[in-house]
Protein backbone atom coordinates (compact mmCIF):
# COMPACT_ATOMS: atom_id res chain seq x y z
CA UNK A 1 0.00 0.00 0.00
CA UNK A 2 1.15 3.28 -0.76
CA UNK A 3 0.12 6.58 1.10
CA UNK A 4 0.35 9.71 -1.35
CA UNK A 5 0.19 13.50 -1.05
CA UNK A 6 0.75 13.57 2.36
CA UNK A 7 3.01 16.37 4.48
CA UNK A 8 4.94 13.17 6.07
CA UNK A 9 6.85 14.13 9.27
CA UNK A 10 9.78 11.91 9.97
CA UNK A 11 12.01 12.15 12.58
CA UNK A 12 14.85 14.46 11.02
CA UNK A 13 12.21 16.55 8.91
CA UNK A 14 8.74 17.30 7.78
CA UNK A 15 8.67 15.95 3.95
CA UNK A 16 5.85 18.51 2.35
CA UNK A 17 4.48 16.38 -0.19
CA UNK A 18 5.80 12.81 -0.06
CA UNK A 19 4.58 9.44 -0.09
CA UNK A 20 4.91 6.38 2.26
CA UNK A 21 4.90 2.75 1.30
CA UNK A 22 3.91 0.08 3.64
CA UNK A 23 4.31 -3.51 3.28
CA UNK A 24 3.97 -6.38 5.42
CA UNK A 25 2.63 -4.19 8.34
CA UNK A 26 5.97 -2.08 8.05
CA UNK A 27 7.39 1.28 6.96
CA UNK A 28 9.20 0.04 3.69
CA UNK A 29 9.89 3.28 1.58
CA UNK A 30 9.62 7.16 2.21
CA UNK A 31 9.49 8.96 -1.02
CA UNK A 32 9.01 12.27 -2.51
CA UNK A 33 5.41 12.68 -4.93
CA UNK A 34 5.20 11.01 -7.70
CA UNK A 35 7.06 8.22 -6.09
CA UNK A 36 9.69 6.85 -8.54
CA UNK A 37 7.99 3.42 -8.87
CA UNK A 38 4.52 3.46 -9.78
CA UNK A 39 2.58 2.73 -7.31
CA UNK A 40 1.43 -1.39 -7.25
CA UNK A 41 -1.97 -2.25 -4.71
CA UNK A 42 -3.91 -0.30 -3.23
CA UNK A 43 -3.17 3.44 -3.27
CA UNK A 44 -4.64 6.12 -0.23
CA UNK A 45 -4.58 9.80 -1.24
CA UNK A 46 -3.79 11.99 2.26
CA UNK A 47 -4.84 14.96 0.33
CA UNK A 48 -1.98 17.29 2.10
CA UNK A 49 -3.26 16.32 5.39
CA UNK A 50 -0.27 15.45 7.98
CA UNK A 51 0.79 12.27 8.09
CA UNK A 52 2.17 11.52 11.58
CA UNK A 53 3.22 8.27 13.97
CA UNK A 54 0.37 7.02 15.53
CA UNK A 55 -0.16 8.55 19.58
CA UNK A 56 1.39 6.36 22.05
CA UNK A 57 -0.45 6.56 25.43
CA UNK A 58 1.15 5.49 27.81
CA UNK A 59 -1.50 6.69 31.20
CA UNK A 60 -4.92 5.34 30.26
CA UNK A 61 -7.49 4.14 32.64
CA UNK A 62 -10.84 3.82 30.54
CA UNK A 63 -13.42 4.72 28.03
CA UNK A 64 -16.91 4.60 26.86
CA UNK A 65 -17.85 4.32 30.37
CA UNK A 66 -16.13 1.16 31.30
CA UNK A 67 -12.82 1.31 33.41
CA UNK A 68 -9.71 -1.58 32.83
CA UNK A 69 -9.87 -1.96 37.23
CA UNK A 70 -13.88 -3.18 36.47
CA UNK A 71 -13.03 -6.50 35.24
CA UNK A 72 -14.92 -6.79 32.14
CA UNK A 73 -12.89 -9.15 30.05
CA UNK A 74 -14.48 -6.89 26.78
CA UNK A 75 -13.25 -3.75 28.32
CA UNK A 76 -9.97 -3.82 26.44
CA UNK A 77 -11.18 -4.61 23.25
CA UNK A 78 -13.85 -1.73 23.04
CA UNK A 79 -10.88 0.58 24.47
CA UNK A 80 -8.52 -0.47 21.87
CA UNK A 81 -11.20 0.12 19.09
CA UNK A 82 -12.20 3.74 20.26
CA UNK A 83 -8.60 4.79 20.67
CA UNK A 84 -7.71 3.38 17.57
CA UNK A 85 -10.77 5.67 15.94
CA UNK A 86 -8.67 8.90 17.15
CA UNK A 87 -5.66 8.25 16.23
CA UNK A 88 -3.94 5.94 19.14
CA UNK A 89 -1.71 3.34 18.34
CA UNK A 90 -1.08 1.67 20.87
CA UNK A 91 -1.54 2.69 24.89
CA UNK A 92 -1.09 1.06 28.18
CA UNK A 93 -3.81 0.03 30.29
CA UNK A 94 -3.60 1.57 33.65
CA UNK A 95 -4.61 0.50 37.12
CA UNK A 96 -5.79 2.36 40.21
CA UNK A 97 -4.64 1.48 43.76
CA UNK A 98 -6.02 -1.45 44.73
CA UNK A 99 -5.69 -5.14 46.62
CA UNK A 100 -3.48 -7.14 45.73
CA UNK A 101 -5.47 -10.10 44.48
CA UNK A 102 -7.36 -7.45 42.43
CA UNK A 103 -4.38 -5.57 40.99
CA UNK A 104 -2.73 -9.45 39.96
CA UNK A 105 -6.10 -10.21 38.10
CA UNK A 106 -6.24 -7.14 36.04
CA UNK A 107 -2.48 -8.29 35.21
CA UNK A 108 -3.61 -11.83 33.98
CA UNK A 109 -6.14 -10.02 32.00
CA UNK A 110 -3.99 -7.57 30.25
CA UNK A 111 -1.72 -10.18 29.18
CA UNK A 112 -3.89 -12.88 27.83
CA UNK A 113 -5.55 -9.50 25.92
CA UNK A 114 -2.25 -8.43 24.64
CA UNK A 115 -1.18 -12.36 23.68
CA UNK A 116 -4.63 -12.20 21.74
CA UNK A 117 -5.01 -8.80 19.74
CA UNK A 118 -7.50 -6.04 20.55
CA UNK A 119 -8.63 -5.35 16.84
CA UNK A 120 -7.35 -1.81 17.41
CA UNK A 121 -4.94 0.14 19.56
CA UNK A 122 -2.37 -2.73 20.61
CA UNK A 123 -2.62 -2.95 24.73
CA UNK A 124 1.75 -2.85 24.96
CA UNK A 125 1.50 -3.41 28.48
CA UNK A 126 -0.23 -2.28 31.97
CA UNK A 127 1.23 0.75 33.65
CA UNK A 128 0.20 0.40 37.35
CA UNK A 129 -0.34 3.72 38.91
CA UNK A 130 -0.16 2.31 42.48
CA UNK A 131 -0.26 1.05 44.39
CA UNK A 132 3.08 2.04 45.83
CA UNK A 133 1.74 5.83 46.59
CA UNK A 134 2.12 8.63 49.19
CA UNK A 135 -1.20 8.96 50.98
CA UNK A 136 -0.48 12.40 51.54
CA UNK A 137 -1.00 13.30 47.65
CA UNK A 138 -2.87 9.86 46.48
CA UNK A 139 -5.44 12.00 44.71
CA UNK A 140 -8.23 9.90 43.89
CA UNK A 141 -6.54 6.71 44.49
CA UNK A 142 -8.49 5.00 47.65
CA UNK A 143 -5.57 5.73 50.45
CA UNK A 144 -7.14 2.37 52.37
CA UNK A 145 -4.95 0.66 48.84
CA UNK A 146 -2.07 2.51 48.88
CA UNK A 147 1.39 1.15 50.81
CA UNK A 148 4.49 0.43 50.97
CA UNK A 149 6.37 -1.42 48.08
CA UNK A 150 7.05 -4.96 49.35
CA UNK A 151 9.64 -7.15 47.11
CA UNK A 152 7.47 -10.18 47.83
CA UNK A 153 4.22 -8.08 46.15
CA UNK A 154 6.14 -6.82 43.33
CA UNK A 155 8.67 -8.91 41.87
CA UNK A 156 6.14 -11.65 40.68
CA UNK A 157 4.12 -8.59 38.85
CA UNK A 158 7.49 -7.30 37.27
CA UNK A 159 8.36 -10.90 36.61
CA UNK A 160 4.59 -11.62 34.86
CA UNK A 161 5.65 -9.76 31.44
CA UNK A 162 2.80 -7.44 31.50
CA UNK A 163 3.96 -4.59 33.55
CA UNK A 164 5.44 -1.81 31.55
CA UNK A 165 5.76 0.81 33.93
CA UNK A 166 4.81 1.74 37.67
CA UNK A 167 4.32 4.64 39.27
CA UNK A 168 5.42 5.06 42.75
CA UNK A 169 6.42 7.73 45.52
CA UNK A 170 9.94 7.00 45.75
CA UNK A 171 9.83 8.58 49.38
CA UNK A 172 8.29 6.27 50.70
CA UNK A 173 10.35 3.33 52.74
CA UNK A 174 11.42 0.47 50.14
CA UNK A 175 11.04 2.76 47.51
CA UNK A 176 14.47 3.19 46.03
CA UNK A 177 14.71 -0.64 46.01
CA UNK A 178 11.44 -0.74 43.72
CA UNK A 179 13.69 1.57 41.31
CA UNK A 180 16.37 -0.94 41.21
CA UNK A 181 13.86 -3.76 41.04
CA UNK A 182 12.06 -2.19 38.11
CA UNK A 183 15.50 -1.08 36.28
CA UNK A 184 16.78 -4.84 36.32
CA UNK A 185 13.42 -5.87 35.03
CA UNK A 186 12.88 -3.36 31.88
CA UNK A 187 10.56 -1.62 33.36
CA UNK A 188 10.08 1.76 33.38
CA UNK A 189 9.73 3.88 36.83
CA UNK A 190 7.92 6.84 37.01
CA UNK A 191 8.04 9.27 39.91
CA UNK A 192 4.72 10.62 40.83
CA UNK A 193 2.04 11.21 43.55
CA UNK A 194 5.35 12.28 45.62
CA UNK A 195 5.93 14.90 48.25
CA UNK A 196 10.00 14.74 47.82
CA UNK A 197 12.65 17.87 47.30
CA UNK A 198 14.54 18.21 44.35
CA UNK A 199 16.92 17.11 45.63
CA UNK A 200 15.61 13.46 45.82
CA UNK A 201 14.87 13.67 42.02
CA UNK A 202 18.54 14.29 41.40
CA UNK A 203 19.61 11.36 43.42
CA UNK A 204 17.09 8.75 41.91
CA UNK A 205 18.44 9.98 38.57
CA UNK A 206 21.76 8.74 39.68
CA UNK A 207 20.07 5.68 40.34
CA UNK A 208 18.08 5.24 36.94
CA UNK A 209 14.90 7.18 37.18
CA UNK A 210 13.89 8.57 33.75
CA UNK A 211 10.64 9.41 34.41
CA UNK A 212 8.09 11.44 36.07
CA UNK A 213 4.22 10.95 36.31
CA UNK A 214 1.87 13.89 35.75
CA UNK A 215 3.61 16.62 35.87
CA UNK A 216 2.52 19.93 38.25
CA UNK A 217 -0.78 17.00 39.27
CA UNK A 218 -0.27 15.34 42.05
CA UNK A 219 3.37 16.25 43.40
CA UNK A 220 5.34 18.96 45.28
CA UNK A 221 6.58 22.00 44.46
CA UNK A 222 8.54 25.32 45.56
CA UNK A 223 7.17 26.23 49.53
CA UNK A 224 7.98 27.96 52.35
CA UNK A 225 7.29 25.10 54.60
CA UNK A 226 6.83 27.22 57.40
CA UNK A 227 9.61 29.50 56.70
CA UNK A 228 11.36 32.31 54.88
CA UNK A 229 12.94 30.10 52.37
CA UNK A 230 11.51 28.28 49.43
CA UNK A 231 12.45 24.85 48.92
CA UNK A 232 12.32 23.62 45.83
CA UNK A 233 9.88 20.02 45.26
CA UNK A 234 9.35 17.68 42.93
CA UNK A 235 8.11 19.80 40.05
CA UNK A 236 11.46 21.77 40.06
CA UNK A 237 13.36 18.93 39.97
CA UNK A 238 12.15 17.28 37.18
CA UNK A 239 11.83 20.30 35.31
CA UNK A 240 15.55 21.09 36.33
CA UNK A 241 17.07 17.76 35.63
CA UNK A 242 17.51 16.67 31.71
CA UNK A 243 17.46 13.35 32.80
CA UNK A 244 13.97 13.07 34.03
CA UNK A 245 11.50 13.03 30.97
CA UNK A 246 7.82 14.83 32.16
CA UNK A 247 4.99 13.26 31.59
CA UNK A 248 1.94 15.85 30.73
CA UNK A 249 -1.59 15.39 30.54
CA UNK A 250 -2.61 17.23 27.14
CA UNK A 251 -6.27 18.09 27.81
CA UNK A 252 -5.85 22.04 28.91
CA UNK A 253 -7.17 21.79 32.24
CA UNK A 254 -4.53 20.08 34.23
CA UNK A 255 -2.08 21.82 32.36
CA UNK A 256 -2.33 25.20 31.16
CA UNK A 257 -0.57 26.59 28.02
CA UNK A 258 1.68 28.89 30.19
CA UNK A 259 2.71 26.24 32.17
CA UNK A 260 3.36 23.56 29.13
CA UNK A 261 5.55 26.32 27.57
CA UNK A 262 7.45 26.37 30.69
CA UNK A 263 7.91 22.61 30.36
CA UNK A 264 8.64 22.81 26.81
CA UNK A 265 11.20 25.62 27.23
CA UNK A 266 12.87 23.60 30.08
CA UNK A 267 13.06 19.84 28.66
CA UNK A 268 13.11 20.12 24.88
CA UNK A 269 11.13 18.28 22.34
CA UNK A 270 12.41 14.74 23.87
CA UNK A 271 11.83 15.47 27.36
CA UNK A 272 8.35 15.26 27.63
CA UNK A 273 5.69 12.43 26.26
CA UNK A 274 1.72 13.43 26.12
CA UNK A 275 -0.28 11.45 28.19
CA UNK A 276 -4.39 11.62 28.33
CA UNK A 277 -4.72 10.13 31.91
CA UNK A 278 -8.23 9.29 30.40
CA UNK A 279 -11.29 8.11 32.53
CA UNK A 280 -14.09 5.83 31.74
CA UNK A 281 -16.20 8.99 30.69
CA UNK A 282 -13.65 9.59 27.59
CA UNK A 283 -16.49 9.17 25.25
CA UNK A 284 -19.61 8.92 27.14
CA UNK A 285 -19.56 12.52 29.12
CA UNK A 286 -22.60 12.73 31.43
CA UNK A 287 -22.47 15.95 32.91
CA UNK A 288 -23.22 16.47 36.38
CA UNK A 289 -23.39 12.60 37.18
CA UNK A 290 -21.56 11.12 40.01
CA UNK A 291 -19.97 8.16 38.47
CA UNK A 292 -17.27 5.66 40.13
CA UNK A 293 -13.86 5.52 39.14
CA UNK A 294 -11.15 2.84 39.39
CA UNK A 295 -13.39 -0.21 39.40
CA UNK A 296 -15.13 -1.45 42.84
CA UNK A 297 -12.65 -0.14 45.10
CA UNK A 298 -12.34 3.15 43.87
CA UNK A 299 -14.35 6.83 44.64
CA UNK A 300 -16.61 8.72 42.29
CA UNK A 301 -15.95 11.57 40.00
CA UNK A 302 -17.90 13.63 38.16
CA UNK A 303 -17.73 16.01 35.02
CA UNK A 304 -18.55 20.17 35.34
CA UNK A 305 -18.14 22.20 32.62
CA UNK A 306 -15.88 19.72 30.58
CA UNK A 307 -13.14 18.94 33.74
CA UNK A 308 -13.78 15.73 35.14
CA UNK A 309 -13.12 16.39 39.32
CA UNK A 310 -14.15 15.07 42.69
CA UNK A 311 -17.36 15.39 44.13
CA UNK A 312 -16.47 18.59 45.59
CA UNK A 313 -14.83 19.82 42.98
CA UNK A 314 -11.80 20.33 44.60
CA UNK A 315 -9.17 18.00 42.69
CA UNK A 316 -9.18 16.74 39.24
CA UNK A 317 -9.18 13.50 38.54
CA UNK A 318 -8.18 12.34 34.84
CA UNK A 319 -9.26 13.99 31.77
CA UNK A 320 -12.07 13.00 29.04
CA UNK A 321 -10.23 13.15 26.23
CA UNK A 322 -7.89 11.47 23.97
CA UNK A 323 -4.44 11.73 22.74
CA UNK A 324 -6.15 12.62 19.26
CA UNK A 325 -8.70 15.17 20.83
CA UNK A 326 -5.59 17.11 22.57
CA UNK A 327 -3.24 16.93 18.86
CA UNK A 328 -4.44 20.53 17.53
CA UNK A 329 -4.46 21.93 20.99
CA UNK A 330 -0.85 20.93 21.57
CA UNK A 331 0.26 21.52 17.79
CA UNK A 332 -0.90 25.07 18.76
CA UNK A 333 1.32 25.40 21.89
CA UNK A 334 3.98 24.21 20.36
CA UNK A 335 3.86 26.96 17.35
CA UNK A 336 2.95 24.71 14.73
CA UNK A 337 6.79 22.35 15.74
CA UNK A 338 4.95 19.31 14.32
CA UNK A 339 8.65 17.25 14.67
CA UNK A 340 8.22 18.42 18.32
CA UNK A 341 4.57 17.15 18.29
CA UNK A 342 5.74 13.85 17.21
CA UNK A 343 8.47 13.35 19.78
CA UNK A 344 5.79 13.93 22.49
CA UNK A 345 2.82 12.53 20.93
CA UNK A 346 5.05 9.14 19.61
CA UNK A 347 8.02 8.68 19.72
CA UNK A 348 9.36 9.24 23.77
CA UNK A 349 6.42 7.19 24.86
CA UNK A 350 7.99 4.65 22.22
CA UNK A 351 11.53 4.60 24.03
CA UNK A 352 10.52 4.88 27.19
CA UNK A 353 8.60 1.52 27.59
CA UNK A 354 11.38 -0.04 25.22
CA UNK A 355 10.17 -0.20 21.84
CA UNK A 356 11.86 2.84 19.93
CA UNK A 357 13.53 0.47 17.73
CA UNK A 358 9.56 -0.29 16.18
CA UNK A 359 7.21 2.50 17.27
CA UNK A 360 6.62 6.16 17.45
CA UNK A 361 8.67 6.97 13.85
CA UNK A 362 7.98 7.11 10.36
CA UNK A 363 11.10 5.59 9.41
CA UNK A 364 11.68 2.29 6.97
CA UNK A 365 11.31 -1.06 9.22
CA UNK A 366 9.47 0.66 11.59
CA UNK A 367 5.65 -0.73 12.55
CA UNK A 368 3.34 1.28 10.14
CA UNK A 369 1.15 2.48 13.10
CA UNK A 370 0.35 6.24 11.42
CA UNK A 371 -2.03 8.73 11.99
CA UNK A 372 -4.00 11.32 9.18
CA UNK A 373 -4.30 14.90 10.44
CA UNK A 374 -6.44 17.50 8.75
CA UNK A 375 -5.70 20.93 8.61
CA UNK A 376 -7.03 22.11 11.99
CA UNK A 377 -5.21 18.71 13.88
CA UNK A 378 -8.07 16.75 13.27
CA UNK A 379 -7.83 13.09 13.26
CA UNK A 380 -9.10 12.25 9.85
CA UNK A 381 -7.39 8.12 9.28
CA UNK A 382 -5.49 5.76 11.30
CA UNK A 383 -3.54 2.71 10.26
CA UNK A 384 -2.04 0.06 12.24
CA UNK A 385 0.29 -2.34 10.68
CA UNK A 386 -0.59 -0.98 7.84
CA UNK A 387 -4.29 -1.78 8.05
CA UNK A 388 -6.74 1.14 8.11
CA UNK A 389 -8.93 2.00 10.85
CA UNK A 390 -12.51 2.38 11.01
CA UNK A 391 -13.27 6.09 11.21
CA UNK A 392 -14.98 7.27 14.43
């Protein structure tokens, strides 16, 4: 298959009219228009729209009104078909804190789904948020679920396969051994939910951490504490250290423009990947109805004016959107970079969870996961493997 008249951005450059070839569920040739061959199969016309890698989420929690900590074994599936509809690739289904016998069944689940196929956004992996989390600043996480990291919980789950990332307060005790555990296993640690000094960030990234959850949400920052001099927290330490990539939620509410330029300014176009932290309302907004998050164990939310929050509306909780709904916003904030849009979107998430050497590029032998954009950073086509996507 061939994909013509497209602005293609690859990782070096954005190619204004070119035309991709796919083959085999791979990236085989990049080529200016009229490619040199002529085309043999099936031919797509991308019209000048933007022809991008497909989103990589790697913080996802739900959809359509189901949640991955409900235990619906269809859950996944209709998640990976939605996603896949707005331009996600691939995305990593994320847990809440919870027991232990509940967390190790969402496991089994993820990676009997993942051994199966979805039929649309490949599930890479679960990402447990939790349980391992500061009570102090668990958010919406039920605090009655969240402890201490214990080797004897964790190493079977970072044995299992399915985990792709954790994140965990590295303050609290048994924490720094979790980093080590998770470093010998391939599996990617991310800071967050954390009441640390910048300090702390520093020294975990002497000990391997790459990676920090939510960024602003959910996590210190410059205070007083009590006296006449600031001390810097978690936020200015990640922001401070190249070694740290940010994670951001993309949706505009958690974090403002201002403060994503600040982010931007300080890490660079590969120091931060675009997460959507989605809920189970992504795609089934009822406004002004309680509704309970993170499966049986968890609390209820509710949406107001487009912000999913807490019943009080004191906190937000995760966002109702999607990587694709947040592309023109971001492509915005980002001054029309659309190499920096990629990095973010695609190809950090890609290389953080190990799989940079196959995802998150246009670039020959690379998976042909790609996403259409229109003109205003619409998602107008996805493909995955090479195979097109039902439109939304």
């Amino acid at each position: 298959m061939w994909i013509t008249h497209a602005r293609v951005v690859t990782p070096e450059d954005v190619l204004e009219d070119a035309s991709v070839a796919v083959r085999d569920g791979r990236i085989a040739e990049i080529a200016p228009n009229p490619p040199g061959d002529a085309p043999q199969g099936e031919t797509f016309d991308a019209a000048g729209g933007t022809l991008l890698p497909g989103f990589i989420d790697l913080h996802n929690h739900g959809a359509l009104g189901e949640d991955f900590m409900d235990g619906d074994p269809g859950t996944l599936g209709r998640m990976s078909r939605f996603l896949a509809a707005r331009g996600v690739t691939g995305f990593l289904a994320t847990t809440t804190a919870a027991t232990r016998e509940r967390t190790g069944a969402r496991l089994a689940a993820a990676a009997e789904a993942m051994a199966a196929g979805l039929g649309g956004a490949q599930c890479l992996g679960v990402h447990l948020e939790g349980p391992y989390l500061n009570t102090d600043l668990c958010g919406m996480h039920p605090a009655e679920h969240c402890r201490t990291p214990e080797p004897a919980e964790y190493e079977p789950w970072l044995a299992g396969g399915a985990v792709r990332r954790i994140t965990a307060s590295l303050e609290l005790p048994g924490g720094e051994g979790l980093l080590a555990a998770c470093g010998d296993a391939g599996v990617l640690l991310s800071l967050g939910h954390t009441a640390c000094r910048a300090e702390d960030v520093s020294r975990w990234a002497d000990a391997g951490l790459r990676h920090a959850t939510h960024l602003y949400n959910a996590m210190s920052r410059a205070d007083k504490h009590g006296g006449p001099i600031r001390i810097c927290g978690c936020v200015e330490g990640c922001l401070a250290d190249p070694r740290v990539v940010c994670e951001v939620i993309g949706d505009g509410w958690h974090v403002p423009e201002h403060l994503f330029r600040v982010a931007a300014l300080c890490k660079g176009p590969g120091g931060i990947t675009v997460a959507s932290d989605a809920t189970l309302l992504t795609g089934a907004v009822s406004e002004g109805v309680p509704t309970r998050y993170g499966g049986p164990d968890g609390q209820e939310l509710i949406v107001r004016g487009g912000m999913a929050t807490s019943l009080d509306g004191s906190a937000l909780v995760g966002s109702i959107a999607t990587l694709g709904d947040m592309a023109g916003r971001l492509l915005g904030w980002l001054d029309g970079d659309l190499l920096a849009l990629a990095r973010m979107m695609s190809a950090n998430s890609a290389e953080m969870i190990g799989l940079g050497d196959r995802k998150g590029k246009i670039r020959p032998g690379h998976d042909a996961d790609l996403v259409l954009l229109d003109a205003d950073g619409t998602v107008a086509r996805t493909w995955i493997a090479g195979k097109p996507v039902p439109a939304a």
